[in-house]
C-alpha atoms as a PDB file:
ATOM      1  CA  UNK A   1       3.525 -14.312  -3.288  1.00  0.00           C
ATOM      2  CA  UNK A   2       4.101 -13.572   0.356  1.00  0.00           C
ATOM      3  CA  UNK A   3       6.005 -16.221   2.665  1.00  0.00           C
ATOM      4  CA  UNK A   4       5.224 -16.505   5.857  1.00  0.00           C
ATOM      5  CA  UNK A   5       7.979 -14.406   6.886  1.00  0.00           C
ATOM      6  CA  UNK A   6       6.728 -11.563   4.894  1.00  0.00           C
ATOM      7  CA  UNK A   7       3.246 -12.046   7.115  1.00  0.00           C
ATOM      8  CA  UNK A   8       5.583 -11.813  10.570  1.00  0.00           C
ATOM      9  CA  UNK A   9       7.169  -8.745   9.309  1.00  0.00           C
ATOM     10  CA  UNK A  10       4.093  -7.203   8.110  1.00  0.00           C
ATOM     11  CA  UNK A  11       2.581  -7.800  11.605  1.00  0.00           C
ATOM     12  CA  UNK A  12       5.418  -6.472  13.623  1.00  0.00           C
ATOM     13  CA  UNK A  13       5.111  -3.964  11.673  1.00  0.00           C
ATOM     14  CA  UNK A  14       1.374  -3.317  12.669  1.00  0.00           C
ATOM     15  CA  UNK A  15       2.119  -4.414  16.036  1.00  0.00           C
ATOM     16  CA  UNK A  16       4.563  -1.351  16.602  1.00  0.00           C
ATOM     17  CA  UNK A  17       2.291   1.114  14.841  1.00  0.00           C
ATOM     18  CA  UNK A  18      -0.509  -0.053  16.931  1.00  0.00           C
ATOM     19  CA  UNK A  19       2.007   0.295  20.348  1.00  0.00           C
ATOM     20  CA  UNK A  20       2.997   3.112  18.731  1.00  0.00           C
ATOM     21  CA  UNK A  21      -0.146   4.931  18.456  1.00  0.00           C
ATOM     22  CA  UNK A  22      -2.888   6.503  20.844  1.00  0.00           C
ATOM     23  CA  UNK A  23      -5.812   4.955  19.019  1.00  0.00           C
ATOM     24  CA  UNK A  24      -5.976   1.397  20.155  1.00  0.00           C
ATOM     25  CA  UNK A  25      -8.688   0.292  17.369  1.00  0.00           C
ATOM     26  CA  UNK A  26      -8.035  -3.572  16.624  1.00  0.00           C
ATOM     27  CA  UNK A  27     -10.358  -3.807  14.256  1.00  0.00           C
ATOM     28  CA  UNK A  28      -8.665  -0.538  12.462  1.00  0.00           C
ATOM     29  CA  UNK A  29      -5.279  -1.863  12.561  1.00  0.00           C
ATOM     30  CA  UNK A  30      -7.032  -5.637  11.309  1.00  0.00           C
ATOM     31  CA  UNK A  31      -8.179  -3.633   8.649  1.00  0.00           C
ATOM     32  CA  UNK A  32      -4.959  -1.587   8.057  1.00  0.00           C
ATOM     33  CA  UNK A  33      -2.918  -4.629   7.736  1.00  0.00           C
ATOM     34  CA  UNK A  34      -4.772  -6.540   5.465  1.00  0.00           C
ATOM     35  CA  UNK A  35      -5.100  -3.375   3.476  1.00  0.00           C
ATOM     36  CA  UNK A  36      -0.676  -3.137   3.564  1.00  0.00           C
ATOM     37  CA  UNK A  37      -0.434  -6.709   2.379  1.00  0.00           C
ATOM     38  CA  UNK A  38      -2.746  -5.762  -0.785  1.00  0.00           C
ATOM     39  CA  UNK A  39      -0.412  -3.141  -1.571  1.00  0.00           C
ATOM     40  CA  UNK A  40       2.279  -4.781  -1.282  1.00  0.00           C
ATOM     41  CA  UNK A  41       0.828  -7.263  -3.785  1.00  0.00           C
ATOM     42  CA  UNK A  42      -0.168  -3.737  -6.079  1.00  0.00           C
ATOM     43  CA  UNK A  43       3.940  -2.729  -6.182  1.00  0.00           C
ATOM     44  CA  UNK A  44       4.539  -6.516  -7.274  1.00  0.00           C
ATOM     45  CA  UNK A  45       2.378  -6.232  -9.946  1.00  0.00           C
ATOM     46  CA  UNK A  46       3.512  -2.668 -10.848  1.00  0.00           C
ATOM     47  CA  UNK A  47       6.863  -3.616 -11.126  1.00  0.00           C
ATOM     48  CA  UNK A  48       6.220  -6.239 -13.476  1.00  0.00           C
ATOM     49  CA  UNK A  49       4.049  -3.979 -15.369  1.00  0.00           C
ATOM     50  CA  UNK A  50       7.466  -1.785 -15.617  1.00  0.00           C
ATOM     51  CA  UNK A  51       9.355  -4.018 -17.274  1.00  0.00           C
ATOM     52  CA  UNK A  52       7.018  -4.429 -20.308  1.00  0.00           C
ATOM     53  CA  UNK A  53       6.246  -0.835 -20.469  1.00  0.00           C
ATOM     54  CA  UNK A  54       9.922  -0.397 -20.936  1.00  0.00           C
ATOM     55  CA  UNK A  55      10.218  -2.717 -23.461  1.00  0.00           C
ATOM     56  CA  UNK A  56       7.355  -0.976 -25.245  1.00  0.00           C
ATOM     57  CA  UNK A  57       9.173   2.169 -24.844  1.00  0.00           C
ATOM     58  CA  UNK A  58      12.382   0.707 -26.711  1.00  0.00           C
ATOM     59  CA  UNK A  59       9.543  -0.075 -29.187  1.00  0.00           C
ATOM     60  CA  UNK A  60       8.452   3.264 -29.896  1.00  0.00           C
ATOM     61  CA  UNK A  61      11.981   4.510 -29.917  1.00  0.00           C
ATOM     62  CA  UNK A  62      13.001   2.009 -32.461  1.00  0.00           C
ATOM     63  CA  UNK A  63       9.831   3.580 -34.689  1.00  0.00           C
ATOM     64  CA  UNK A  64      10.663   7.336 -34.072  1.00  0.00           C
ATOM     65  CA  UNK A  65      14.316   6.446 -35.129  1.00  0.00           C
ATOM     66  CA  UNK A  66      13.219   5.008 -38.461  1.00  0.00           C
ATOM     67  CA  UNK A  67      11.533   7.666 -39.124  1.00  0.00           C
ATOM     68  CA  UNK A  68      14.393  10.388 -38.759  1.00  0.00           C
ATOM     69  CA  UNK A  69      15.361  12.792 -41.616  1.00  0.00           C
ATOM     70  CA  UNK A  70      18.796  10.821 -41.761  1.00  0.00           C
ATOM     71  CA  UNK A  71      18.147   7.520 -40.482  1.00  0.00           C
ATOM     72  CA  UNK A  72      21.489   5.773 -39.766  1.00  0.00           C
ATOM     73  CA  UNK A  73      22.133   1.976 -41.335  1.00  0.00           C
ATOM     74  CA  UNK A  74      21.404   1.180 -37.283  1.00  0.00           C
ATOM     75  CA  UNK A  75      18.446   2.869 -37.189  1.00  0.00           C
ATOM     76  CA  UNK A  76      17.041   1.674 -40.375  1.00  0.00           C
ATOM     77  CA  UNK A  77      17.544  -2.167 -39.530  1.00  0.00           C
ATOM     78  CA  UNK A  78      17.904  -2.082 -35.898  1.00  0.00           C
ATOM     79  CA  UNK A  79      18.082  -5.071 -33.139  1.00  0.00           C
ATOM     80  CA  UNK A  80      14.928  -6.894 -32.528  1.00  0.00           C
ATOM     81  CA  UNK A  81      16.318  -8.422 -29.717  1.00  0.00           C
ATOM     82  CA  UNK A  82      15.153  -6.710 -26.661  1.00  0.00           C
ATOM     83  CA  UNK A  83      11.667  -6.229 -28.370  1.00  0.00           C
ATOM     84  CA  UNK A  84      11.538  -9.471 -28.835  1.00  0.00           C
ATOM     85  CA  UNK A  85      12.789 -10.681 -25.582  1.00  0.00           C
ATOM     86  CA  UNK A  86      11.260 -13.722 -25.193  1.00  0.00           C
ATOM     87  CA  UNK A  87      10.681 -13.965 -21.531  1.00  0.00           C
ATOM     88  CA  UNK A  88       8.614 -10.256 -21.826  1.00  0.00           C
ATOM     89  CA  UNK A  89       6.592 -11.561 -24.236  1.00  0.00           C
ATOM     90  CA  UNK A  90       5.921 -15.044 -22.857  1.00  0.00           C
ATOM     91  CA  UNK A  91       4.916 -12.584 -19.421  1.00  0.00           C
ATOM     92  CA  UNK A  92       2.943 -10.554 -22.126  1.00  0.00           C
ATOM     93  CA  UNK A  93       0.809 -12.426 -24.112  1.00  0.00           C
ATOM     94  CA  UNK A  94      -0.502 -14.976 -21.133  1.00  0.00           C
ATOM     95  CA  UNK A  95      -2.429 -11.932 -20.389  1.00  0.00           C
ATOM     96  CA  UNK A  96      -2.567 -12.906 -16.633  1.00  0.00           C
ATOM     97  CA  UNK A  97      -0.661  -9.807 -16.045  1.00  0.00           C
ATOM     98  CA  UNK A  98      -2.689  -7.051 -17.775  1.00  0.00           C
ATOM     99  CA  UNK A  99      -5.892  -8.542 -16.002  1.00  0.00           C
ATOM    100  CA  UNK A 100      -4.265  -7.673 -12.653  1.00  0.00           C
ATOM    101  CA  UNK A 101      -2.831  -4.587 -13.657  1.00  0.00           C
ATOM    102  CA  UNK A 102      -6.608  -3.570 -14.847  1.00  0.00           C
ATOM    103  CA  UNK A 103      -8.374  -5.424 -11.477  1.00  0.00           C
ATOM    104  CA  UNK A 104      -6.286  -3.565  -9.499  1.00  0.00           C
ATOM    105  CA  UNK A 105      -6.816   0.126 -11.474  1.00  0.00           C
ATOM    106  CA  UNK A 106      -3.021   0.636 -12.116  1.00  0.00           C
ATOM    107  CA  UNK A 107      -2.244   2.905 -14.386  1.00  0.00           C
ATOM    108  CA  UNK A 108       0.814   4.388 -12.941  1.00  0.00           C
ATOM    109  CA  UNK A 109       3.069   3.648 -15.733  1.00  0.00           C
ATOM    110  CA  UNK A 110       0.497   5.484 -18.310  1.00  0.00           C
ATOM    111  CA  UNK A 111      -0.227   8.427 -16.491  1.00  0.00           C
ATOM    112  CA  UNK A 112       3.289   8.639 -14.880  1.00  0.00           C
ATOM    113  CA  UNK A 113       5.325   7.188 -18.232  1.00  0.00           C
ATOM    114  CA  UNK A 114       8.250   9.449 -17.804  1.00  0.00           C
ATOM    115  CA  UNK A 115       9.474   7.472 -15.278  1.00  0.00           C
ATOM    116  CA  UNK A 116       9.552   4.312 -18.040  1.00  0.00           C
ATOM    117  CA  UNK A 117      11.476   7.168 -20.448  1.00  0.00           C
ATOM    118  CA  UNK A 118      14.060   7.723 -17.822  1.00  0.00           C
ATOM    119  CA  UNK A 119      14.618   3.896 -16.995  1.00  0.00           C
ATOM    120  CA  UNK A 120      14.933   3.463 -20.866  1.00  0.00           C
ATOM    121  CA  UNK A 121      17.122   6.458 -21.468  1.00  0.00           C
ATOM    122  CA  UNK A 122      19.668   4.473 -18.825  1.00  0.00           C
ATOM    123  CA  UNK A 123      19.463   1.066 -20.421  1.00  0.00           C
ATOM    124  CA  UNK A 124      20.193   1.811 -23.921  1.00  0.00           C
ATOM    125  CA  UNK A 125      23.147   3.504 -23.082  1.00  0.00           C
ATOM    126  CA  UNK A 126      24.182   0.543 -20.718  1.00  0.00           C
ATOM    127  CA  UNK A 127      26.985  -1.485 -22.479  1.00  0.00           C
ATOM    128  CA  UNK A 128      25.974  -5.320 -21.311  1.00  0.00           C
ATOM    129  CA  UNK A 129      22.967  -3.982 -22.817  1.00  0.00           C
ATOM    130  CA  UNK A 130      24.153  -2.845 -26.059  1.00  0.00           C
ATOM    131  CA  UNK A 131      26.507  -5.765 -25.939  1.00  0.00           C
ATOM    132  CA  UNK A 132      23.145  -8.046 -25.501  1.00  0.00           C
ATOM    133  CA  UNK A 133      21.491  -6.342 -28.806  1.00  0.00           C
ATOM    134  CA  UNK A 134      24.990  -6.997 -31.134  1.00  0.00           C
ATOM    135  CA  UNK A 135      23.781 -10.478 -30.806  1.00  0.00           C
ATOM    136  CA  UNK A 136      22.787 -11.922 -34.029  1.00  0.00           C
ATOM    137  CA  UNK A 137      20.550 -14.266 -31.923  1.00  0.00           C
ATOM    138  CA  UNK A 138      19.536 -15.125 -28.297  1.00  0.00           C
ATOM    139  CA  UNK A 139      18.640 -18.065 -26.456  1.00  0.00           C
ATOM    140  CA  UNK A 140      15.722 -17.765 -23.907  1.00  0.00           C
ATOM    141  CA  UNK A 141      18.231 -18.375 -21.155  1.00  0.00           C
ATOM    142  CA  UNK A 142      20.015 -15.299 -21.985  1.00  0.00           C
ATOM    143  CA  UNK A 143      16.678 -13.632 -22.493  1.00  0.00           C
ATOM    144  CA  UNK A 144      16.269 -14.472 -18.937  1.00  0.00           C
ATOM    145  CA  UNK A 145      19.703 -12.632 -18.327  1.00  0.00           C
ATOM    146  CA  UNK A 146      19.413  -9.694 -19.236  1.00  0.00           C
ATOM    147  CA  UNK A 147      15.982  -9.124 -17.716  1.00  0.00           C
ATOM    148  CA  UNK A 148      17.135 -10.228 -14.543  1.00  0.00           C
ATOM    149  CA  UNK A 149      20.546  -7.498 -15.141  1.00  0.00           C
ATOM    150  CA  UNK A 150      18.316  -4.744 -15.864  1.00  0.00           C
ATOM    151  CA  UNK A 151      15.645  -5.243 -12.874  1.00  0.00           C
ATOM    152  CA  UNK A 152      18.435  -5.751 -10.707  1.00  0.00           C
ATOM    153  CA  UNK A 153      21.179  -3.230 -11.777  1.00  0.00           C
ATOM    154  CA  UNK A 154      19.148  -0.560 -13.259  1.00  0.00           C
ATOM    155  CA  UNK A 155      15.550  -0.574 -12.263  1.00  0.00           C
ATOM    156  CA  UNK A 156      15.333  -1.309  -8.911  1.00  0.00           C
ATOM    157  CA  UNK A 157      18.127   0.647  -7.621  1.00  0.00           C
ATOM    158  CA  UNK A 158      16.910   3.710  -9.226  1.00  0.00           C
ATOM    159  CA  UNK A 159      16.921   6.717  -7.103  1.00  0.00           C
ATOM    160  CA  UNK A 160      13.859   8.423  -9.360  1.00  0.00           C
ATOM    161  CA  UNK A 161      11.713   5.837  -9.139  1.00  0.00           C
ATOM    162  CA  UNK A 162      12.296   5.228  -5.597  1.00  0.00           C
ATOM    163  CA  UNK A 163      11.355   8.942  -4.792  1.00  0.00           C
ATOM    164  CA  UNK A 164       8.318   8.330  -6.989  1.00  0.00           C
ATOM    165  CA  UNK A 165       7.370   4.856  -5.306  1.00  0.00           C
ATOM    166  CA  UNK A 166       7.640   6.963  -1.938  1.00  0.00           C
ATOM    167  CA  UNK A 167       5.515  10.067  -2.908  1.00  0.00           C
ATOM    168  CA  UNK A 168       2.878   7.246  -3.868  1.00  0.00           C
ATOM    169  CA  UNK A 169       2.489   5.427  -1.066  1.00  0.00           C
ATOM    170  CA  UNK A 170       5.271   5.556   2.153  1.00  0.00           C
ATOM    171  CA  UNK A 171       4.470   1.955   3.162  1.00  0.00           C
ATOM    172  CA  UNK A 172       5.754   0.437  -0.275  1.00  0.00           C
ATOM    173  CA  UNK A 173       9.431   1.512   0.749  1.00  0.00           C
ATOM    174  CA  UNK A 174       9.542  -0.945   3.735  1.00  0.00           C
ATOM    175  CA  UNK A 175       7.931  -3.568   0.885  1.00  0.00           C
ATOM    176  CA  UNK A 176      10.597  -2.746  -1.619  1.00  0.00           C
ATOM    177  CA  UNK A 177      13.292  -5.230  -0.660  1.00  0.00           C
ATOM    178  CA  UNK A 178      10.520  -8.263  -0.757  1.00  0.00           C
ATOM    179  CA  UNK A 179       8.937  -7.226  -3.943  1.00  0.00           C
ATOM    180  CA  UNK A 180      11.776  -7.121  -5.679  1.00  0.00           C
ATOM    181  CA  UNK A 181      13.326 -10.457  -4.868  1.00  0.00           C
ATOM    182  CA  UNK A 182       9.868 -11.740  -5.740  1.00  0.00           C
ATOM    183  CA  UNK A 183      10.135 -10.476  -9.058  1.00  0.00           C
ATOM    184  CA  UNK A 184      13.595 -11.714 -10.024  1.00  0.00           C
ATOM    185  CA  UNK A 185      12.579 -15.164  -7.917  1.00  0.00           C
ATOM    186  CA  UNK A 186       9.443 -15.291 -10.845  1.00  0.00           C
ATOM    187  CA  UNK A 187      11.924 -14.166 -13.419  1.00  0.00           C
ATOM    188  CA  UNK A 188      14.152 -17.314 -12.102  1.00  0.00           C
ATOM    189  CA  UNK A 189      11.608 -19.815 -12.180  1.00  0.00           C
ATOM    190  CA  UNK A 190       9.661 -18.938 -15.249  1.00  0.00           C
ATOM    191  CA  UNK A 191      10.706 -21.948 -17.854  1.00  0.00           C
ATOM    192  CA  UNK A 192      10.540 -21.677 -21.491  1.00  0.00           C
ATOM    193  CA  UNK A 193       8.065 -24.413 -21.918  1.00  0.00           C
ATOM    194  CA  UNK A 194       5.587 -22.830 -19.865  1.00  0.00           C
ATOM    195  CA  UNK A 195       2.123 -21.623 -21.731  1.00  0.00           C
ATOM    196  CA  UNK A 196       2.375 -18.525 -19.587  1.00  0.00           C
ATOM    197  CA  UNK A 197       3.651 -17.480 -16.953  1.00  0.00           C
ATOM    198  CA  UNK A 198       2.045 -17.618 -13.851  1.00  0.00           C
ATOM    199  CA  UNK A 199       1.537 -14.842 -11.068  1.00  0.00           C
ATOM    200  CA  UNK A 200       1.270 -15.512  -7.961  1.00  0.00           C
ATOM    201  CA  UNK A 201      -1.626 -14.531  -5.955  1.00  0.00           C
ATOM    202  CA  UNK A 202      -1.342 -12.589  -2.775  1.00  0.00           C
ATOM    203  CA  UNK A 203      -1.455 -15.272  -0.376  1.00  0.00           C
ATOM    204  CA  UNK A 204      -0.495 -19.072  -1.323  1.00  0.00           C
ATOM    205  CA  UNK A 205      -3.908 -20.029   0.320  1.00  0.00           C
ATOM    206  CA  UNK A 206      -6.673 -19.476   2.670  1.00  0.00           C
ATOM    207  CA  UNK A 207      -4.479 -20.713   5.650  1.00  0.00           C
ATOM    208  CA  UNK A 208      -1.728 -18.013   5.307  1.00  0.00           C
ATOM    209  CA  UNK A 209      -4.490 -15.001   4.929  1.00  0.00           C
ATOM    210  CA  UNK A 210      -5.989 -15.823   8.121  1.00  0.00           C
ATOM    211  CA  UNK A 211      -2.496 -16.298  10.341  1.00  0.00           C
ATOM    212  CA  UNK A 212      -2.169 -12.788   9.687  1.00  0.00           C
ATOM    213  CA  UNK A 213      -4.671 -11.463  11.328  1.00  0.00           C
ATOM    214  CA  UNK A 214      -5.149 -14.503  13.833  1.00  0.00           C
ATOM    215  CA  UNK A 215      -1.488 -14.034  14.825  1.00  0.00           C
ATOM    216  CA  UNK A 216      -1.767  -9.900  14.942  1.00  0.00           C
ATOM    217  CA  UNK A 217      -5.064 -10.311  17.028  1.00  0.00           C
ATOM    218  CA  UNK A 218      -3.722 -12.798  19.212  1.00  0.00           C
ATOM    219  CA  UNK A 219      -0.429 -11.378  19.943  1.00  0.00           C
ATOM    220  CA  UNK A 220      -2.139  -7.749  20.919  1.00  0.00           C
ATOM    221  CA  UNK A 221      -4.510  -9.596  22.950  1.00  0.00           C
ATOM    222  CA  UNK A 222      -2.019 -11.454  24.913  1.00  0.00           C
ATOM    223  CA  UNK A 223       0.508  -8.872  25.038  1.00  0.00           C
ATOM    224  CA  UNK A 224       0.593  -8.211  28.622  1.00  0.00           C
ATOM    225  CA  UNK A 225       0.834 -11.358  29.484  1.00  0.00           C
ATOM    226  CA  UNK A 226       3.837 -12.334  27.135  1.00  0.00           C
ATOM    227  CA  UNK A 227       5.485  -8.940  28.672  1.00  0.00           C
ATOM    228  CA  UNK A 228       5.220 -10.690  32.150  1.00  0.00           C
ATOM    229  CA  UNK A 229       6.909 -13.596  30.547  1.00  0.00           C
ATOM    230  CA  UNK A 230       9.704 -11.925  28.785  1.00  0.00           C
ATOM    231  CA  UNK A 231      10.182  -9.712  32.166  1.00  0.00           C
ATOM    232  CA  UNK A 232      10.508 -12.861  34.484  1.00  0.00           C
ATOM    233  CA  UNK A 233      13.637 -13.979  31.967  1.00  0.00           C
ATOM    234  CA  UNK A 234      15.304 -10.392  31.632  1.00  0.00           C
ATOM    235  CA  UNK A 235      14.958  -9.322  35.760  1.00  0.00           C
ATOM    236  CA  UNK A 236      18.077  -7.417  35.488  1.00  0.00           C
ATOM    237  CA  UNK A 237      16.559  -5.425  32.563  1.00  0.00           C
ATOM    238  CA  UNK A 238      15.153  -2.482  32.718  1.00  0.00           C
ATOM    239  CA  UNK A 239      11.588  -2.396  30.168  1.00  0.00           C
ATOM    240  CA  UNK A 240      12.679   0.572  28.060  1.00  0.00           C
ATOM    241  CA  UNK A 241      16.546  -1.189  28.383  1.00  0.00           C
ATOM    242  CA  UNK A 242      14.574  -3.861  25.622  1.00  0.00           C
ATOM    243  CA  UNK A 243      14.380  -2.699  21.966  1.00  0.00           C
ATOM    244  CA  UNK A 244      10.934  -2.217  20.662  1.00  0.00           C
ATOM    245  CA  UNK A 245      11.074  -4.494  18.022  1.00  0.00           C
ATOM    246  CA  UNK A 246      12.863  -6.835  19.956  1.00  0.00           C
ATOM    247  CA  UNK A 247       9.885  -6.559  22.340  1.00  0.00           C
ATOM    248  CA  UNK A 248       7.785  -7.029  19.543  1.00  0.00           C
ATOM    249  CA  UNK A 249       9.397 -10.258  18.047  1.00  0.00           C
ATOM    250  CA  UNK A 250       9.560 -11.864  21.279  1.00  0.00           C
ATOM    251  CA  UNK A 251       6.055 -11.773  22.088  1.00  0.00           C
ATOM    252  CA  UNK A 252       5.324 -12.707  18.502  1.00  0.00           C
ATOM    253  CA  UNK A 253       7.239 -16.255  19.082  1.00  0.00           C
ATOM    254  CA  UNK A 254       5.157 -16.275  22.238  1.00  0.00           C
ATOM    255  CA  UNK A 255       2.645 -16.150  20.565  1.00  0.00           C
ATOM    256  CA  UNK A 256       3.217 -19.066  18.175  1.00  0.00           C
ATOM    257  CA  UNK A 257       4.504 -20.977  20.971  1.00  0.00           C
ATOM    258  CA  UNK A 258       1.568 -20.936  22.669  1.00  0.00           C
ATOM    259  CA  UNK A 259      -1.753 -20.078  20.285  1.00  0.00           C
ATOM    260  CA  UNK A 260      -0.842 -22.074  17.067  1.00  0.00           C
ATOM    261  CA  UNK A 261      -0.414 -25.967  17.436  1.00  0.00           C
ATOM    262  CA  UNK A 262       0.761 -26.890  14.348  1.00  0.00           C
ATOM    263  CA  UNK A 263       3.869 -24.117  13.887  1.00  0.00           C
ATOM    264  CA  UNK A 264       6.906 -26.041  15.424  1.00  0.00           C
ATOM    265  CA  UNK A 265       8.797 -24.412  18.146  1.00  0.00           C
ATOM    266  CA  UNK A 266      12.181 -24.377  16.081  1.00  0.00           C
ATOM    267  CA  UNK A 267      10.512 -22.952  12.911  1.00  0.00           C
ATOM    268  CA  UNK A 268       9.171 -19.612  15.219  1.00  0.00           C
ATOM    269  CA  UNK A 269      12.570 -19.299  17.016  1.00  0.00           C
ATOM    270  CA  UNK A 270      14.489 -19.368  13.724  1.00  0.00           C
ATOM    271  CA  UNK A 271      11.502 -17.287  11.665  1.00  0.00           C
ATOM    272  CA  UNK A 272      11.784 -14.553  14.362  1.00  0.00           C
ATOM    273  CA  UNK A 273      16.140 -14.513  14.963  1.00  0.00           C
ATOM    274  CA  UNK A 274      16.056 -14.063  10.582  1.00  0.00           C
ATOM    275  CA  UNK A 275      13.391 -11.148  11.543  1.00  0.00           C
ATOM    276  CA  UNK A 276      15.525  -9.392  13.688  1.00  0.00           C
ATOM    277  CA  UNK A 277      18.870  -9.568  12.085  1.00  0.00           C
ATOM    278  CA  UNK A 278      17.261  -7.414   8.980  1.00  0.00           C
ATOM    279  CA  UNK A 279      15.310  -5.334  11.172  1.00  0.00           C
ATOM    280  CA  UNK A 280      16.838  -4.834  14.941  1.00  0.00           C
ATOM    281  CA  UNK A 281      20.157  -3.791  16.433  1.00  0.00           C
ATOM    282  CA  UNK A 282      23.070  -6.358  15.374  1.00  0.00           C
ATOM    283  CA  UNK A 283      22.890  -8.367  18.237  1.00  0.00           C
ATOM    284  CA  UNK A 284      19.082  -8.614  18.552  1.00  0.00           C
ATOM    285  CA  UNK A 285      19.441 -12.254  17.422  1.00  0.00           C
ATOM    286  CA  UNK A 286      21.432 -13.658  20.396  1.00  0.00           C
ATOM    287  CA  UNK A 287      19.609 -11.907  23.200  1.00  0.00           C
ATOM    288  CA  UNK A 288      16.282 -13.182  21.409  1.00  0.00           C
ATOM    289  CA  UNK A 289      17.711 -16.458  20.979  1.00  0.00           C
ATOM    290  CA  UNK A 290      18.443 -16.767  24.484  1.00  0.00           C
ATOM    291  CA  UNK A 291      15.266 -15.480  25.718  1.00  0.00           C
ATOM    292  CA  UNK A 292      13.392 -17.768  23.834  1.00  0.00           C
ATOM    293  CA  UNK A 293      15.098 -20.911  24.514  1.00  0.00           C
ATOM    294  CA  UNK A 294      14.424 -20.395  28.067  1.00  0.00           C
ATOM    295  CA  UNK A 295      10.763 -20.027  27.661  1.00  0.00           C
ATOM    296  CA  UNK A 296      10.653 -22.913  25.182  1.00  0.00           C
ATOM    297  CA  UNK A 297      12.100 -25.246  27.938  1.00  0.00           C
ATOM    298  CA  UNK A 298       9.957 -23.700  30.475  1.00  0.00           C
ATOM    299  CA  UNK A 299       6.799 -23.935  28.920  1.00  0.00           C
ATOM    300  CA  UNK A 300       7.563 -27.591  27.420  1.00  0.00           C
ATOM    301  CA  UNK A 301       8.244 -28.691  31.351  1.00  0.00           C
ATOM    302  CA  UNK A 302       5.063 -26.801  32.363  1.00  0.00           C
ATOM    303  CA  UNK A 303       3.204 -28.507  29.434  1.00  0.00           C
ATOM    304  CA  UNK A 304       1.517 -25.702  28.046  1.00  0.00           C
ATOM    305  CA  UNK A 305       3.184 -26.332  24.211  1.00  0.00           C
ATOM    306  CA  UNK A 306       0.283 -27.753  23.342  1.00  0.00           C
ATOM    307  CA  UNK A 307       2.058 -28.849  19.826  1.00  0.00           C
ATOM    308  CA  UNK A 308       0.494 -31.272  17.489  1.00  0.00           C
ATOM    309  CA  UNK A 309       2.511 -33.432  15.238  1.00  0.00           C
ATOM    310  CA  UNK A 310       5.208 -35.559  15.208  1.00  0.00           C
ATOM    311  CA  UNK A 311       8.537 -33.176  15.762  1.00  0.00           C
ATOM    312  CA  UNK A 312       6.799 -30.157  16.695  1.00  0.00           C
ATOM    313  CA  UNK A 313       8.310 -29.367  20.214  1.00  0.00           C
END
C-alpha cells in the first residue's frame, strides 16, 4: 500500500519531530515510525471496513422499514441495489478484509456505529444516490460508480468522522489524504473477474520496509554533515532564513544521493520537489531544485555518487 513517497513523507515527518524534540532517542523515533506506518495501514483498512458497514446499515434499514405499521409500496419491495452492490460484496465475501480488520483488533465501526448511522442518514437522502437505486438493474461498472461517489463526496469529506478519526489517533489526519486515494485507487483497479479482491499489504516488499528506517537512520546520522553541504550552497542565507522542512527534504535527497546506490539521482530530486510542493511554502520547489542540482554536479565531479546501474547519475 505505501509508495515510496509515502515512506519520504513519513520520515520527514519523523525527522522534524525528532529535530523537533529534546529527547534525541533513535531507536525511539525507529520505533515510532515504524509504529506510524502500521497505523496508517489500520485507517486503510478501517475505511474499507466503513464502506461495508454502511452498506449493512442500509440493510438493516431496509428490514426495520418492512416492518413498519404502514409500510409504503417502497418499503415493502424496496431496491436491492446498493445491498447488492456488487463491488461490496466481491470486497466482502473474499474475506481478506474481515481477517485484517480482526488481526488488527478493529472494532471501531461496532463500538462507535453511530458514525456508520450518520454517513447512511446522508447517502440515502443523496439524489445520484437515489437516482442509482431507481435503476431496474446495474452493471458492475456502475457498481464501481457509485462507490467511488460516495467515498469521495460523502464519506471522506465528512466533518464528523474527521473529528472522530482525530480524537482517535492525531497522526491519522496527516495520513488522511494518502489513505484515501488508496482506497478509491483499489476501488479503481478492482476488476469484475477477480475471485476477490486483493488488499494490499503494508509495504510492497521487504526492500521498501527497510528504506524507511535505513533512510531515517542515515539521514539523522549524517545530518550535520549534509547541513555543512546545504550551507556551502546558500552562503548568503541565514540557517533559520531556510524552512524546516525544506531543511529537512534537502538533507533527505542528500541522503539518497550519497547512501543508496541504486536510487537514481533524478528520481530523489523529483521525489523530494513533489514532497515539498504539498508540504512547504509555494516556492519550496525551486529553491530546492536549485540547491540540489548544484550538489548533484558537485558531487558527480568529486565522484562520490557512487551510483550503480546503467542511467543512475
Amino acid at each position: 500500500m505505501l509508495t515510496r513517497r509515502h515512506i519520504r513523507v513519513k520520515v520527514m515527518q519523523s525527522f522534524y519531530a525528532f529535530t523537533q524534540s529534546k529527547n534525541q532517542n533513535l531507536g525511539a523515533e525507529k520505533k515510532f515510525i515504524y509504529k506510524s506506518m502500521e497505523d496508517m495501514y489500520d485507517l486503510f483498512l478501517l475505511n474499507l471496513d466503513l464502506l461495508l458497514q454502511v452498506r449493512n446499515k442500509a440493510q438493516d434499514f431496509i428490514e426495520k422499514s418492512q416492518k413498519k405499521f404502514l409500510p409504503t409500496a417502497k418499503d415493502i419491495n424496496p431496491s436491492l441495489n446498493f445491498v447488492d452492490n456488487k463491488f461490496l460484496k466481491q470486497l466482502e465475501q473474499s474475506g481478506q478484509l474481515e481477517e485484517l480488520i480482526e488481526d488488527h483488533k478493529l472494532n471501531n465501526w461496532h463500538q462507535d456505529d453511530e458514525y456508520v448511522a450518520i454517513l447512511w442518514d446522508l447517502i440515502k437522502e443523496d439524489e445520484r444516490f437515489i437516482a442509482y437505486l431507481d435503476q431496474e438493474a446495474t452493471t458492475y461498472k456502475e457498481d464501481k460508480k457509485i462507490v467511488t461517489y460516495l467515498f469521495k463526496e460523502i464519506i471522506a469529506p465528512n466533518d464528523k468522522l474527521y473529528e472522530y478519526l482525530e480524537d482517535k489517533k492525531l497522526t491519522w489526519l496527516d495520513d488522511l489524504p494518502l489513505v484515501n486515494t488508496a482506497v478509491l485507487k483499489l476501488i479503481s483497479k478492482t476488476k469484475e473477474t477477480q475471485e476477490q479482491v486483493r488488499i494490499p499489504a503494508l509495504f510492497k516488499n521487504e526492500e521498501d520496509e527497510e528504506f524507511a528506517i535505513d533512510l531515517l537512520e542515515k539521514c539523522l546520522l549524517n545530518q550535520e554533515y549534509y547541513s555543512n553541504l546545504i550551507q556551502d550552497k546558500t552562503p548568503n542565507w541565514d540557517k533559520d532564513r531556510i524552512a524546516d522542512i525544506d531543511s529537512i527534504l534537502l538533507k533527505m535527497a542528500l541522503c539518497e544521493f550519497l547512501k543508496f546506490p541504486s536510487i537514481p539521482v533524478k528520481v530523489s530530486i523529483n521525489e523530494y520537489l513533489e514532497i515539498a510542493k504539498e508540504y512547504s511554502t509555494p516556492k519550496s520547489s525551486i529553491f530546492i531544485n536549485g540547491i540540489l542540482d548544484k550538489l548533484s554536479k558537485e558531487l558527480k565531479e568529486k565522484g562520490e555518487l557512487n551510483k550503480v546501474g546503467r542511467g543512475l547519475m
